[in-house]
PDB file of N, CA and C in Angstrom:
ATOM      1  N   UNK A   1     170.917 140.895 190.443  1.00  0.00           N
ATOM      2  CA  UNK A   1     171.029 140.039 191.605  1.00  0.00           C
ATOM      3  C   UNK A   1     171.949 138.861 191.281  1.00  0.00           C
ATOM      4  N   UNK A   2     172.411 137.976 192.235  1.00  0.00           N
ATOM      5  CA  UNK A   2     173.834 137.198 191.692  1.00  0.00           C
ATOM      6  C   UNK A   2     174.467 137.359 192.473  1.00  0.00           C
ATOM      7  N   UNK A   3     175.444 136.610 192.887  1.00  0.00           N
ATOM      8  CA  UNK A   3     176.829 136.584 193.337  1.00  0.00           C
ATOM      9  C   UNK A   3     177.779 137.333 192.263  1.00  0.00           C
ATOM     10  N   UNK A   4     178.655 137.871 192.220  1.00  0.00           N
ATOM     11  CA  UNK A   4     180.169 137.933 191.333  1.00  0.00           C
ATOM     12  C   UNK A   4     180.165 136.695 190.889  1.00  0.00           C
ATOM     13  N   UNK A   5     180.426 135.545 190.988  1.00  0.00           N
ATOM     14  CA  UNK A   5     180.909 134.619 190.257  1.00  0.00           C
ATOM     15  C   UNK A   5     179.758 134.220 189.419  1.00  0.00           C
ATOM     16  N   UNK A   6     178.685 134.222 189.648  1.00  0.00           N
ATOM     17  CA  UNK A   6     177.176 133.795 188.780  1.00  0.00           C
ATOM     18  C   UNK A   6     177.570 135.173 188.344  1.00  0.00           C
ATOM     19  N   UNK A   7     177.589 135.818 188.071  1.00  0.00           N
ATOM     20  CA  UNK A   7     178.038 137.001 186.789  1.00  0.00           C
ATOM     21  C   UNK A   7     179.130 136.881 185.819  1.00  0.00           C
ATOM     22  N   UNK A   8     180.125 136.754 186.577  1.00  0.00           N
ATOM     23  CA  UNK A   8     180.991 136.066 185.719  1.00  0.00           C
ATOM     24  C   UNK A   8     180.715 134.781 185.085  1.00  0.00           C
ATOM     25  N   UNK A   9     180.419 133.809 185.264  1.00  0.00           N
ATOM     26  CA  UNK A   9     179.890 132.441 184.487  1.00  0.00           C
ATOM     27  C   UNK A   9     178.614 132.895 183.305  1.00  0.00           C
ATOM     28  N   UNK A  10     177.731 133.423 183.844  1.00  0.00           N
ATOM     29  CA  UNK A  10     177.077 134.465 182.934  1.00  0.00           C
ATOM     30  C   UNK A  10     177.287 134.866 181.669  1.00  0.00           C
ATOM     31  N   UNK A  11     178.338 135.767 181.809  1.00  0.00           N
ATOM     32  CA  UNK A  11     178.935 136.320 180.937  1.00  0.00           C
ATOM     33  C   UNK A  11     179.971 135.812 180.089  1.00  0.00           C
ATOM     34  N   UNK A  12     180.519 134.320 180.518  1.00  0.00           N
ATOM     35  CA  UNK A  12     181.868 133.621 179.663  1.00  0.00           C
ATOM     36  C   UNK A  12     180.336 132.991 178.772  1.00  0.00           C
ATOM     37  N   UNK A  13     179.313 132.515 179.227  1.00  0.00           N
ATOM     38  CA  UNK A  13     178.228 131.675 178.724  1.00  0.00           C
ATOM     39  C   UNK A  13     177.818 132.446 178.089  1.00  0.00           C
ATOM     40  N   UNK A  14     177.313 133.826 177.784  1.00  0.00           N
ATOM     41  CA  UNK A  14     176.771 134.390 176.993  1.00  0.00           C
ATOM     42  C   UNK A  14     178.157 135.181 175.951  1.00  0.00           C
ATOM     43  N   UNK A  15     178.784 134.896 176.226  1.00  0.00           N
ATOM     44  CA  UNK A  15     179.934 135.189 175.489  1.00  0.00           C
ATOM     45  C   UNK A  15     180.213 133.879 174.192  1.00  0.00           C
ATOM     46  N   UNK A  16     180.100 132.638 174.377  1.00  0.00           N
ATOM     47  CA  UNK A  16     179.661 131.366 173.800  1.00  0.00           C
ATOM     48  C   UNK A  16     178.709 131.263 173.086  1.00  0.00           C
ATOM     49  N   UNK A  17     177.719 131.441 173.610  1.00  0.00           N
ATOM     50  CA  UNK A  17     176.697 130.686 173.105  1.00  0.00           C
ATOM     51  C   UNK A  17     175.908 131.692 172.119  1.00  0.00           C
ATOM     52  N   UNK A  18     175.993 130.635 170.901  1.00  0.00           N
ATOM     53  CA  UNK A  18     175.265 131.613 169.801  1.00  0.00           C
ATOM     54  C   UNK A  18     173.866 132.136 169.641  1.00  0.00           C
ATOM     55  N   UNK A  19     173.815 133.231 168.942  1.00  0.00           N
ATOM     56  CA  UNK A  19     172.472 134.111 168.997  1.00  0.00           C
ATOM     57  C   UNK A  19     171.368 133.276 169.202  1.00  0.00           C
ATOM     58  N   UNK A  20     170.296 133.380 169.524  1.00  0.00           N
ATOM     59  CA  UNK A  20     169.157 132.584 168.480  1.00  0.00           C
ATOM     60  C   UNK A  20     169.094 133.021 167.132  1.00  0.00           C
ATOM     61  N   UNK A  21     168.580 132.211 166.186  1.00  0.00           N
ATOM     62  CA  UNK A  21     168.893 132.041 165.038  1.00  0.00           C
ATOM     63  C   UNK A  21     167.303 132.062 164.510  1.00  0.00           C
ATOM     64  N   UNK A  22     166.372 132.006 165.794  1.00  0.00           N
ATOM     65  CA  UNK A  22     164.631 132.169 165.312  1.00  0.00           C
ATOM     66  C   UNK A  22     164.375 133.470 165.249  1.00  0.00           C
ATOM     67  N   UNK A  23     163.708 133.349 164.307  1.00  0.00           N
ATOM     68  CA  UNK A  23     163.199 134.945 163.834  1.00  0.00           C
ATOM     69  C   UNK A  23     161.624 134.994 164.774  1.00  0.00           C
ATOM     70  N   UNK A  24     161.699 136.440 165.321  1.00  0.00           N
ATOM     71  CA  UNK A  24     160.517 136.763 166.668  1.00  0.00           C
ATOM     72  C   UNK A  24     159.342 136.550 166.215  1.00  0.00           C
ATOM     73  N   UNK A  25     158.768 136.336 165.067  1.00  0.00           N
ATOM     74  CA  UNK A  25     157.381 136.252 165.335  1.00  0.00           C
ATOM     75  C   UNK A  25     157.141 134.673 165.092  1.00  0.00           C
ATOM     76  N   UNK A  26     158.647 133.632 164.997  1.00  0.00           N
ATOM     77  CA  UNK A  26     158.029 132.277 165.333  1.00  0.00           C
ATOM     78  C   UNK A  26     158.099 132.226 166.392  1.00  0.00           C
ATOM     79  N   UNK A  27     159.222 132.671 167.198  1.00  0.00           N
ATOM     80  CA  UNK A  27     159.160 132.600 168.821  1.00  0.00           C
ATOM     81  C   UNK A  27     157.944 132.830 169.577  1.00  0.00           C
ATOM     82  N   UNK A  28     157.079 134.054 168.900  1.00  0.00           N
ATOM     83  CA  UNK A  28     156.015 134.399 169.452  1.00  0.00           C
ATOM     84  C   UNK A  28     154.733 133.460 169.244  1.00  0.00           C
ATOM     85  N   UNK A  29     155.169 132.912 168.070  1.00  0.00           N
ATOM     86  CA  UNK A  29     154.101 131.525 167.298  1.00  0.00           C
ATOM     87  C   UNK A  29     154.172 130.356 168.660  1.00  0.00           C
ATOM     88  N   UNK A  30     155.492 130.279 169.006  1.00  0.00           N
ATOM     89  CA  UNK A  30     155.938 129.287 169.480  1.00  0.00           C
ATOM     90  C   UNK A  30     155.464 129.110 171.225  1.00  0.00           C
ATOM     91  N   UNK A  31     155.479 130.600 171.453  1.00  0.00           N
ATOM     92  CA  UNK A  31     155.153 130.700 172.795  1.00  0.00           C
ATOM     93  C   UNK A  31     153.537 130.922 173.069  1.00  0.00           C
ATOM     94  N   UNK A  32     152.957 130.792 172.177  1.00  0.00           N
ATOM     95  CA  UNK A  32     151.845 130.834 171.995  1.00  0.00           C
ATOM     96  C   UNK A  32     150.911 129.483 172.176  1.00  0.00           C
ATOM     97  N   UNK A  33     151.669 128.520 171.609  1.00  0.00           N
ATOM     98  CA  UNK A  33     151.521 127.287 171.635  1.00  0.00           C
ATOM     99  C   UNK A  33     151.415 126.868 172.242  1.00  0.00           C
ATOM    100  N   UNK A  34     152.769 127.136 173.578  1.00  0.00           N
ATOM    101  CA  UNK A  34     153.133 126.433 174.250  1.00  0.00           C
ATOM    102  C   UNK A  34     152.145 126.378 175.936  1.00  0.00           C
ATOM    103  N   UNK A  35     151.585 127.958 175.728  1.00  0.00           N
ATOM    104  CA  UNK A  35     150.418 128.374 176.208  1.00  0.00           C
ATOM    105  C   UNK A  35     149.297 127.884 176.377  1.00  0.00           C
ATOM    106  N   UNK A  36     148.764 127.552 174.976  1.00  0.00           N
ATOM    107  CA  UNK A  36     147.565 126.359 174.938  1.00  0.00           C
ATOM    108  C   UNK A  36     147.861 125.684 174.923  1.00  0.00           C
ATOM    109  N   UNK A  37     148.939 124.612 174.836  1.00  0.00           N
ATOM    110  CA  UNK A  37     148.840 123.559 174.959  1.00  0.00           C
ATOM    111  C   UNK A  37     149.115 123.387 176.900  1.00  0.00           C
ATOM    112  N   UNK A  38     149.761 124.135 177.376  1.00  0.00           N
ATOM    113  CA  UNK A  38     149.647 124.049 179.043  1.00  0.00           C
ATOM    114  C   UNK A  38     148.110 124.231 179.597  1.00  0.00           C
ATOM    115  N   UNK A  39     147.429 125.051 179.110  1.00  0.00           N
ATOM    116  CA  UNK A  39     145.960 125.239 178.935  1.00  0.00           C
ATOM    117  C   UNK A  39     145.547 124.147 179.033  1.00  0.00           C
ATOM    118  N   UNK A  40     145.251 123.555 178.131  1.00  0.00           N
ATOM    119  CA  UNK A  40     144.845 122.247 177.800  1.00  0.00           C
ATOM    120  C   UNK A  40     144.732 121.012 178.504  1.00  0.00           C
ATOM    121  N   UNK A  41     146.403 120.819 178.985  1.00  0.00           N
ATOM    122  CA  UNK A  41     146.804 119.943 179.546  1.00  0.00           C
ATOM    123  C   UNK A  41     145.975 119.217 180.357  1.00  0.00           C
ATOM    124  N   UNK A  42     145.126 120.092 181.528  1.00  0.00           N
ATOM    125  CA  UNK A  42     144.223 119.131 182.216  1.00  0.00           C
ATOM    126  C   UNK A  42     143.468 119.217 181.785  1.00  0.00           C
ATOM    127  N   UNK A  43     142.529 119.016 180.386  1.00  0.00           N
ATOM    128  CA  UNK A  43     141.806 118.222 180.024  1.00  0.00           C
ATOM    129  C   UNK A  43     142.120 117.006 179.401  1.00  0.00           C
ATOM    130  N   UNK A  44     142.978 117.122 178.817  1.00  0.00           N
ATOM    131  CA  UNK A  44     143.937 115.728 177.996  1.00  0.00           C
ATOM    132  C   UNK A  44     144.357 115.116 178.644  1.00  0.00           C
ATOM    133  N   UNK A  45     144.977 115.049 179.840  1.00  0.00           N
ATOM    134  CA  UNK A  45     145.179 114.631 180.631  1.00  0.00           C
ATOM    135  C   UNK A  45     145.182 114.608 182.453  1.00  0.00           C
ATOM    136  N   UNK A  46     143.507 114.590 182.748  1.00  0.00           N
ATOM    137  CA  UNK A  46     142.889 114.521 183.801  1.00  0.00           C
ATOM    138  C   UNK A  46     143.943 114.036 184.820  1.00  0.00           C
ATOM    139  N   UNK A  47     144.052 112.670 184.858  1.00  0.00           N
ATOM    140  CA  UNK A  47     144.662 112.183 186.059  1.00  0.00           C
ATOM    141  C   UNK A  47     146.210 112.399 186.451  1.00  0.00           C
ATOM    142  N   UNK A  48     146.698 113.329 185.533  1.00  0.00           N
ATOM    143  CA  UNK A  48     147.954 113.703 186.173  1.00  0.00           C
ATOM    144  C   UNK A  48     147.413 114.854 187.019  1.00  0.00           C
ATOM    145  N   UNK A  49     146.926 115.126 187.289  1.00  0.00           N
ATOM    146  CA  UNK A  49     146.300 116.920 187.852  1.00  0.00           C
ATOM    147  C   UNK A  49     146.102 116.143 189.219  1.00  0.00           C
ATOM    148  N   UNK A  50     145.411 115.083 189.726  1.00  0.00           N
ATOM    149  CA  UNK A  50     145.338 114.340 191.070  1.00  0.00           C
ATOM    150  C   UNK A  50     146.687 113.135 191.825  1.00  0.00           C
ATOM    151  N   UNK A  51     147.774 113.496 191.003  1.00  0.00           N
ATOM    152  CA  UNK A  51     148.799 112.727 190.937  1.00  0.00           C
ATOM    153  C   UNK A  51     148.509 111.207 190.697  1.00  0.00           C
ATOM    154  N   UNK A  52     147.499 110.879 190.071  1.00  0.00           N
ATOM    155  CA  UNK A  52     147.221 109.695 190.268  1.00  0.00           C
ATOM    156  C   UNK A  52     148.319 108.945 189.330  1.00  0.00           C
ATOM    157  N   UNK A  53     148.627 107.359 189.134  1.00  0.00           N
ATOM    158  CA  UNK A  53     149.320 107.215 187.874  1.00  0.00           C
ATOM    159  C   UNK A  53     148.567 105.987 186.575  1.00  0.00           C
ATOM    160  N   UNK A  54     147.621 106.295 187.637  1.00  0.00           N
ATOM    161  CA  UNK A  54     146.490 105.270 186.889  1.00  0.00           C
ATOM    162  C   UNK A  54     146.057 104.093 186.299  1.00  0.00           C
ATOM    163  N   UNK A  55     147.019 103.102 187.310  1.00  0.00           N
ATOM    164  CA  UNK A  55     147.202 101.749 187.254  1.00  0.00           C
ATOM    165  C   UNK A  55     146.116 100.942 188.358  1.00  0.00           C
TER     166      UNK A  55
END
């Protein structure tokens, strides 16, 4: 899905930009994390969940 030109830009960008350089089972460490810690989030921090800013 895309336009032609978002394909082309795409592809000069992935033509650039270097590999990742993380080896997959930190990525998987990493995304794991990032999991519980979104988990988490509203308990650590309650009053962002009611937009409040708590002043």
């Amino acid at each position: 899905m895309g336009s032609a030109s978002f394909h082309h830009a795409l592809a000069a960008h992935q033509a650039v930009a270097p590999p990742s350089r993380i080896a997959p089972s930190i990525a998987e460490a990493l995304e794991r994390q990032t999991r519980a810690m979104r988990a988490l989030s509203p308990q650590a921090f309650p009053e962002a969940e009611d937009g409040g800013s708590g002043r």
